[in-house]
N, C-alpha and C. Protein backbone atom coordinates (compact mmCIF):
# COMPACT_ATOMS: atom_id res chain seq x y z
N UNK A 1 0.85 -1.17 0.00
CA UNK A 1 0.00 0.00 0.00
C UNK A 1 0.89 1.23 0.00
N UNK A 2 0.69 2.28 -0.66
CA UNK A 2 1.58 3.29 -1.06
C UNK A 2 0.84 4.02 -0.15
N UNK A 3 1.89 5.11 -0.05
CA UNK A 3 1.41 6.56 0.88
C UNK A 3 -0.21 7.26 0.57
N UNK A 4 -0.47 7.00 -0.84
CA UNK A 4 -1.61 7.85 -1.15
C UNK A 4 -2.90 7.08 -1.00
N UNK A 5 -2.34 5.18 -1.18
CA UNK A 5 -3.41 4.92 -0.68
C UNK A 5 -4.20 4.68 0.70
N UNK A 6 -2.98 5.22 1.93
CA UNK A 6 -2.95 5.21 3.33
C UNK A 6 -3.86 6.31 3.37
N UNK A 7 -3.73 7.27 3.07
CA UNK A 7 -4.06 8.64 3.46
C UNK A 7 -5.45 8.44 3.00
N UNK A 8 -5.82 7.97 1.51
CA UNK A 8 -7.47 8.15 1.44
C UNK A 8 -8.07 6.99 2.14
N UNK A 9 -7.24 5.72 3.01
CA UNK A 9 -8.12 4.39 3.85
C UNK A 9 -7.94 6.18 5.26
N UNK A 10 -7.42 6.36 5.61
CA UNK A 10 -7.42 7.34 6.65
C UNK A 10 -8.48 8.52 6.46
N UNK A 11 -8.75 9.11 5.94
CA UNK A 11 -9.68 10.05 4.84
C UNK A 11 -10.99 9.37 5.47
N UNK A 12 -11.44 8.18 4.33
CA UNK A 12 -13.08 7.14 4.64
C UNK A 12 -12.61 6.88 6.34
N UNK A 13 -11.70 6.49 6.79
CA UNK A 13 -11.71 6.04 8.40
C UNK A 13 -12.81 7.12 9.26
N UNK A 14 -11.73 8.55 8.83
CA UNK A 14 -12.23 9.47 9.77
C UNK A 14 -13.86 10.21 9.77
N UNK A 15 -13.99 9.76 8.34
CA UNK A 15 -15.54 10.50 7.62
C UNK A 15 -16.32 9.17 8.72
N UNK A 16 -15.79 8.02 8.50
CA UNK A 16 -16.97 7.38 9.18
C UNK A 16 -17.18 7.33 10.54
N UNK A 17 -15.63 7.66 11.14
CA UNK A 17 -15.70 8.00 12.52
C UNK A 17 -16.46 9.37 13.58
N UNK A 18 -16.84 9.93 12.18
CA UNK A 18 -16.99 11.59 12.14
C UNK A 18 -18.59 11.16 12.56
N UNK A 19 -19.28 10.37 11.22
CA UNK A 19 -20.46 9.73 11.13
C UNK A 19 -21.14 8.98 12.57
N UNK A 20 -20.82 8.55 12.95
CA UNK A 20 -20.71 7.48 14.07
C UNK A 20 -20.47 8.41 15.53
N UNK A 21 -19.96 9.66 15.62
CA UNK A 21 -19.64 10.67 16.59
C UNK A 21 -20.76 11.43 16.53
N UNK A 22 -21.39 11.61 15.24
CA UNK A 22 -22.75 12.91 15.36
C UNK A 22 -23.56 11.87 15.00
N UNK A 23 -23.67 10.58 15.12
CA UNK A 23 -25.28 10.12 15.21
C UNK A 23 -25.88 9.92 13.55
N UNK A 24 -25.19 9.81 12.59
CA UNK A 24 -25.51 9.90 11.40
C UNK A 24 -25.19 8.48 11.13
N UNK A 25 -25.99 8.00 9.82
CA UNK A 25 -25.92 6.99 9.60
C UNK A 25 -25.19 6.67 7.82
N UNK A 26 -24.66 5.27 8.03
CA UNK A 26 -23.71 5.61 6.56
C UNK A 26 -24.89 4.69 6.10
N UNK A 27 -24.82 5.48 4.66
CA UNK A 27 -26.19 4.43 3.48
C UNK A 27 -25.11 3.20 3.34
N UNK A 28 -25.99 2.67 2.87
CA UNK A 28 -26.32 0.98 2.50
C UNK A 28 -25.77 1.35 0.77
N UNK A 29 -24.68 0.13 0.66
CA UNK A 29 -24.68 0.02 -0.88
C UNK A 29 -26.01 -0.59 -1.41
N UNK A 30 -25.96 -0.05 -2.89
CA UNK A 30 -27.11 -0.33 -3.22
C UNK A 30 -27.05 -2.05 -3.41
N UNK A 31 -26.24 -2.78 -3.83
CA UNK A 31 -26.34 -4.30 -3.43
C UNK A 31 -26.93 -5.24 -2.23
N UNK A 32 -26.30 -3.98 -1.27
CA UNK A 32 -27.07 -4.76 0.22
C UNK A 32 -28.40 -4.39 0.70
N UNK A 33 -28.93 -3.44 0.24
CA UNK A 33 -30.09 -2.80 0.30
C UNK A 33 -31.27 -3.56 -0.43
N UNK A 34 -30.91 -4.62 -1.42
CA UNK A 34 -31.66 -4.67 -2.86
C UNK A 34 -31.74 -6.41 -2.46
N UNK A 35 -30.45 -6.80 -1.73
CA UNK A 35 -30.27 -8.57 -1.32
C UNK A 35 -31.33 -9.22 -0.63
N UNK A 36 -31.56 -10.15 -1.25
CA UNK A 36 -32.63 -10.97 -0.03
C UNK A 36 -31.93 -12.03 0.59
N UNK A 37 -32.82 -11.98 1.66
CA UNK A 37 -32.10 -13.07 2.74
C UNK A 37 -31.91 -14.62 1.69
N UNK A 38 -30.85 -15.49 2.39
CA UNK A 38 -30.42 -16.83 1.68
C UNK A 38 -31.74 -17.17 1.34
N UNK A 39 -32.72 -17.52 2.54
CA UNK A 39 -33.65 -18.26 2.24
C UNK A 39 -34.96 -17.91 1.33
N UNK A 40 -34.70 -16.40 0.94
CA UNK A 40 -36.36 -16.00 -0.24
C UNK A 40 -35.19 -16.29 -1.47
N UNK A 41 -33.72 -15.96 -1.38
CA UNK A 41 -33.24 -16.21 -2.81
C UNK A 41 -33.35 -17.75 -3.15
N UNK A 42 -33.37 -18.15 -2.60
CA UNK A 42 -33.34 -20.02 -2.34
C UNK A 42 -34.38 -20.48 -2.93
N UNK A 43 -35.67 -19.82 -2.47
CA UNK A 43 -36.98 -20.57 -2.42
C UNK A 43 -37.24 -21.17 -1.14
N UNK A 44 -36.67 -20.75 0.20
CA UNK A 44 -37.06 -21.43 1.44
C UNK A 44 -35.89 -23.12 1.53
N UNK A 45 -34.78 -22.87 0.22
CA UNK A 45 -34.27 -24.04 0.49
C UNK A 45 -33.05 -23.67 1.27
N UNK A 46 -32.92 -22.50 1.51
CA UNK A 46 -31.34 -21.95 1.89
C UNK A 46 -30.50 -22.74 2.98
N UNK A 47 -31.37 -22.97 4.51
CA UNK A 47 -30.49 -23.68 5.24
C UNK A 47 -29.82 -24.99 4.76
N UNK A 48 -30.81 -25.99 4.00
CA UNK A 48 -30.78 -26.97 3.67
C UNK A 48 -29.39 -26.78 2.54
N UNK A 49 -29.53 -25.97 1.73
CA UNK A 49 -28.04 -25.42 0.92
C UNK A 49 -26.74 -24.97 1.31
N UNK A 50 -26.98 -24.70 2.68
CA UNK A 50 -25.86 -24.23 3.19
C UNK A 50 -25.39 -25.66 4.26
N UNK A 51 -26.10 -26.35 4.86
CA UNK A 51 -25.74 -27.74 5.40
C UNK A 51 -24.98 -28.83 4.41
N UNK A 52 -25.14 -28.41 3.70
CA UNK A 52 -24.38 -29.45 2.29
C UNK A 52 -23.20 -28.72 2.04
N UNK A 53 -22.67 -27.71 2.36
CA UNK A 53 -21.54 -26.94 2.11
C UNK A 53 -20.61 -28.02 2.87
N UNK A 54 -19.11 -28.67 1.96
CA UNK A 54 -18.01 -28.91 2.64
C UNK A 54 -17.57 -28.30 3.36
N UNK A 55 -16.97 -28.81 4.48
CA UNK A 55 -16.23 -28.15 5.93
C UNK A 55 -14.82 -29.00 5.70
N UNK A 56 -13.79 -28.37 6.22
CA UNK A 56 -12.82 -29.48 6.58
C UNK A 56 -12.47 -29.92 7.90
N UNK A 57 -12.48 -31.20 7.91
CA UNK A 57 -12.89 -32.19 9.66
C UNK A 57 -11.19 -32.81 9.32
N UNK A 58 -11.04 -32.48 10.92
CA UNK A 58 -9.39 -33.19 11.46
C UNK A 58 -9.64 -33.68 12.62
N UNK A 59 -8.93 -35.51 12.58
CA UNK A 59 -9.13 -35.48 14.09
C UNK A 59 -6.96 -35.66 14.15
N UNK A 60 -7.34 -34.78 15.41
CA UNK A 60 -5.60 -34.39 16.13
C UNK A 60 -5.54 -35.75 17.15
N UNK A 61 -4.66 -36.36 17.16
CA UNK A 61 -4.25 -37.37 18.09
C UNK A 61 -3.18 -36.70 18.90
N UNK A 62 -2.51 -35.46 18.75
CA UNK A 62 -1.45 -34.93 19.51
C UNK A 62 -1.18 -33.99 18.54
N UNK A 63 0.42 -33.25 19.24
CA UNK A 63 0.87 -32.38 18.65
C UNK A 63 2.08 -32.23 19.36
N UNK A 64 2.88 -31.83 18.77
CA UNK A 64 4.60 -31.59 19.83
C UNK A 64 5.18 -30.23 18.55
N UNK A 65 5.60 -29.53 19.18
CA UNK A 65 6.59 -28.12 18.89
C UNK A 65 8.07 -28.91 19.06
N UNK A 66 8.98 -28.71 17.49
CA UNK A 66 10.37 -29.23 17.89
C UNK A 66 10.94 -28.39 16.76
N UNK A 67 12.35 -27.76 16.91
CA UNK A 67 13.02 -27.13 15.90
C UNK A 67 12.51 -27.93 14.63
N UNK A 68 13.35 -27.27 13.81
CA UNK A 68 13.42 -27.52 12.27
C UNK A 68 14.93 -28.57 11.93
N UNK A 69 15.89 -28.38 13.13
CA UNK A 69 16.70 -28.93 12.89
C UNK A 69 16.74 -30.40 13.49
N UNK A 70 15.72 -30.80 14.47
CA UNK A 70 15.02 -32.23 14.80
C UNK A 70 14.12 -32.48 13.28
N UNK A 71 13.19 -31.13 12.80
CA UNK A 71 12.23 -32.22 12.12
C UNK A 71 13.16 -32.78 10.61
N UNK A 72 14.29 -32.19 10.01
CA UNK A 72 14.91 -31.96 8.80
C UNK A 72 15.61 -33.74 9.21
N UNK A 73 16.25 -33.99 10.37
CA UNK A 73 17.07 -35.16 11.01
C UNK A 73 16.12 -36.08 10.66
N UNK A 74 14.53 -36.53 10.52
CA UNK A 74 13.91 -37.52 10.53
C UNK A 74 14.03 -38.40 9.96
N UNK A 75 14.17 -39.52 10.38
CA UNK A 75 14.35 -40.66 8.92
C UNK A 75 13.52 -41.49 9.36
N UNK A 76 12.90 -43.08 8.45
CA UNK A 76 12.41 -43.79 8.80
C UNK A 76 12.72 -44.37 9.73
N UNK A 77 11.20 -44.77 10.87
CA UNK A 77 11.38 -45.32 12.39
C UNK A 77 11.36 -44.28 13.36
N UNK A 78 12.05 -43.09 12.75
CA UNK A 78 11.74 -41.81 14.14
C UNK A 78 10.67 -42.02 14.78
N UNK A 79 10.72 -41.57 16.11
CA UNK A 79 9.79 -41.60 17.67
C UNK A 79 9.47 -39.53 17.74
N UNK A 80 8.37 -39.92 17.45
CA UNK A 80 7.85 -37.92 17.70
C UNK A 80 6.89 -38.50 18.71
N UNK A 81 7.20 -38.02 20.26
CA UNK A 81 6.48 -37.92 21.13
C UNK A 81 5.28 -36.94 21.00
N UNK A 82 4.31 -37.27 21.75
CA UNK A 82 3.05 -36.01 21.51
C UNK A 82 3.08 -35.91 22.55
N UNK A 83 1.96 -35.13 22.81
CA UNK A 83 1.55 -34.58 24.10
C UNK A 83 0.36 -34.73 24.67
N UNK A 84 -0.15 -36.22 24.20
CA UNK A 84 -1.25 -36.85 24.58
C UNK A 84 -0.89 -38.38 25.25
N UNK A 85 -1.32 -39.05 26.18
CA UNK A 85 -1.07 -40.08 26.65
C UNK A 85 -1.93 -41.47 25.67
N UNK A 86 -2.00 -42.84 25.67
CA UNK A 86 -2.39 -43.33 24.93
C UNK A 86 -3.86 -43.54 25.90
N UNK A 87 -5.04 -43.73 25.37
CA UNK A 87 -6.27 -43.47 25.86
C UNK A 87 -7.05 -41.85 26.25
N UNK A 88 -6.08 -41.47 25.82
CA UNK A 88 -6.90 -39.73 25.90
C UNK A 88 -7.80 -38.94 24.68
N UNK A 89 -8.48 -38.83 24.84
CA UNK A 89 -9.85 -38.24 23.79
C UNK A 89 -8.87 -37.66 22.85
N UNK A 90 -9.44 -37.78 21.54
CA UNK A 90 -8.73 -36.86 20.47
C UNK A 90 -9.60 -35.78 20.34
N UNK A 91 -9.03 -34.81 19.38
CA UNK A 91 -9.44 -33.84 18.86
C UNK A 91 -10.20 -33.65 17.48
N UNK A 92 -11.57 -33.70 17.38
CA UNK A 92 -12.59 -33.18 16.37
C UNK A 92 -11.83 -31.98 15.76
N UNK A 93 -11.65 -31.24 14.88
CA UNK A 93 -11.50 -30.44 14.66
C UNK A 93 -12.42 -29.81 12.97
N UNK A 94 -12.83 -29.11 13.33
CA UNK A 94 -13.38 -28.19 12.29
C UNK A 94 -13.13 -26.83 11.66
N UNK A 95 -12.37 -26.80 10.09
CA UNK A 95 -12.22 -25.50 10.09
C UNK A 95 -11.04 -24.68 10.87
N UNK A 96 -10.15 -25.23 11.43
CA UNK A 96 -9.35 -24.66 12.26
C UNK A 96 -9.70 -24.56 13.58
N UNK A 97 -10.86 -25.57 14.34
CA UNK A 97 -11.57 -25.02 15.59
C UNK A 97 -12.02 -26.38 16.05
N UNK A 98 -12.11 -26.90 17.31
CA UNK A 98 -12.09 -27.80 17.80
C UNK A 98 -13.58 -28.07 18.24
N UNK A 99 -14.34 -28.72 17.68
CA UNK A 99 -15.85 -28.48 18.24
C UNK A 99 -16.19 -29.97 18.71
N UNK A 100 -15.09 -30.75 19.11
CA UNK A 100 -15.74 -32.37 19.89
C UNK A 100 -14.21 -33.02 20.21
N UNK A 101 -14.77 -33.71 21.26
CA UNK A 101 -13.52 -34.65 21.12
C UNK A 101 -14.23 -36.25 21.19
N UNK A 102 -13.14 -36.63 21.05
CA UNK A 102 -13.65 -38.78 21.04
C UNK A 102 -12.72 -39.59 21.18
N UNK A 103 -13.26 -40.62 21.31
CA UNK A 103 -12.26 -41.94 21.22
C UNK A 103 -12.25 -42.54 19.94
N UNK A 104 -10.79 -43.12 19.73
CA UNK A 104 -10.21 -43.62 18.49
C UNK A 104 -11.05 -45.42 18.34
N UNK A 105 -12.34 -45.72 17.54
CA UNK A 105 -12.47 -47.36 17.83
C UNK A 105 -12.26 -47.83 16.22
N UNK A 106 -12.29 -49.38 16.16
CA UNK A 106 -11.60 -49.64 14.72
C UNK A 106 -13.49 -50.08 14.45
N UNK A 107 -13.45 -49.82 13.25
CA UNK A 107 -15.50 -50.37 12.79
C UNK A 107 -15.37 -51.48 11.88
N UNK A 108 -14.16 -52.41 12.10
CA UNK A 108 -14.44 -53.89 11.86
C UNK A 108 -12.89 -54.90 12.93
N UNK A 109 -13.48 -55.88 12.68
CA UNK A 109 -12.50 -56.40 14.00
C UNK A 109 -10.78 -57.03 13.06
N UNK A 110 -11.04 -56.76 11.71
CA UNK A 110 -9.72 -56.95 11.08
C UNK A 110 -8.97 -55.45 11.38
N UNK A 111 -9.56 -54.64 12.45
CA UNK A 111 -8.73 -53.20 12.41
C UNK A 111 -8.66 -52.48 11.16
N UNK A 112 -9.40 -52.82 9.93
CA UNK A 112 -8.51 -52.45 8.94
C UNK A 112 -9.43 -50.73 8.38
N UNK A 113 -10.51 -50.36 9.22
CA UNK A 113 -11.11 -49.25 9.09
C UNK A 113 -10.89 -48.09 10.46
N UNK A 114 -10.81 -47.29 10.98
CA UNK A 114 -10.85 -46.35 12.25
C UNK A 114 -12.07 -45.56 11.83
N UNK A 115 -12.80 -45.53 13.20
CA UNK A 115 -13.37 -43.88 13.17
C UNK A 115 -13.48 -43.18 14.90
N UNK A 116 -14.36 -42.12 14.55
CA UNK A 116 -14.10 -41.67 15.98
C UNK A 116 -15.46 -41.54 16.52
N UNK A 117 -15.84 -42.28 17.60
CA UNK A 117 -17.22 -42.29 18.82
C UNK A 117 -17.10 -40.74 19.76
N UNK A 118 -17.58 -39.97 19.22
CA UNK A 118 -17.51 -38.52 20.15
C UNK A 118 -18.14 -38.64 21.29
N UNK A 119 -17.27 -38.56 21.91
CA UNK A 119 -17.59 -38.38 23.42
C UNK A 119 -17.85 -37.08 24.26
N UNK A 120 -17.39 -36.46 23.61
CA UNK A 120 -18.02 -34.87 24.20
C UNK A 120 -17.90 -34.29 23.06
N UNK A 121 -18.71 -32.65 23.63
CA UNK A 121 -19.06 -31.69 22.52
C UNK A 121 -18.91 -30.44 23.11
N UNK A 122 -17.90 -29.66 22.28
CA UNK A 122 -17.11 -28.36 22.77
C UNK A 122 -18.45 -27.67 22.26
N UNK A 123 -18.74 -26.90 23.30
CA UNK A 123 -20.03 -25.65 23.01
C UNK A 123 -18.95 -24.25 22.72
N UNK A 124 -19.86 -23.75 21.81
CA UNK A 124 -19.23 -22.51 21.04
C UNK A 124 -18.72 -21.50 21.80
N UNK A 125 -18.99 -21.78 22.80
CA UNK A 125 -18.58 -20.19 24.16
C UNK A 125 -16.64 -20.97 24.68
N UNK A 126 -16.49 -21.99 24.23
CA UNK A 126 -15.54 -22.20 24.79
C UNK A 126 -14.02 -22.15 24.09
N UNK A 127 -13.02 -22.20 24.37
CA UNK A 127 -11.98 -22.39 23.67
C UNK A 127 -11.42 -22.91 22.62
């Protein structure tokens, strides 16, 4: 961002801060003014359209912080300790955000599938 374009983001800053100090209100682009909610553009199908949206789901079994000059050394057989004990709930993760945790069970007895039985559920107020 160059000098001139600092000065006019500083310029709109202060007009709207100006706005917002005497009680005035900033108009509505005409796009947002004119938009209908998801669900009249939809036809009433909107939530149902937006529940089908891909998320990306991680489950974390651990995690460990180690230089670059441990992780570059790795060769086959390396031992990376985590920071989870064996039997401790994993991590759901969604999106960058942790919204469950569970236990690791196999869903046939040849082991040859995993999934995860959630055992709790991180409510949104929390960490």
């Amino acid at each position: 961002m160059n000098s001139k374009d600092t000065l006019e983001t500083q310029s709109r800053l202060d007009r709207v801060t100006d706005s917002i100090v005497v009680g005035q209100t900033i108009p509505e682009p005409e796009a947002q003014r004119t938009a209908a909610p998801i669900g009249d553009e939809w036809g009433g199908r909107g939530r149902e359209a937006v529940m089908r949206i891909p998320v990306s789901v991680q489950i974390v079994i651990g995690s460990v912080r180690m230089p670059i000059s441990k992780i570059v050394g790795l060769t086959r057989g390396s031992i990376i300790p985590l920071d989870r004990k064996v039997g401790d709930l994993v991590d759901v993760v969604v999106n960058d955000r942790i919204v469950a945790r569970g236990e690791v069970i196999a869903l046939d007895e040849g082991a040859e599938q995993f999934a995860i039985a959630v055992r709790e559920v991180i409510s949104a107020s929390e960490p």
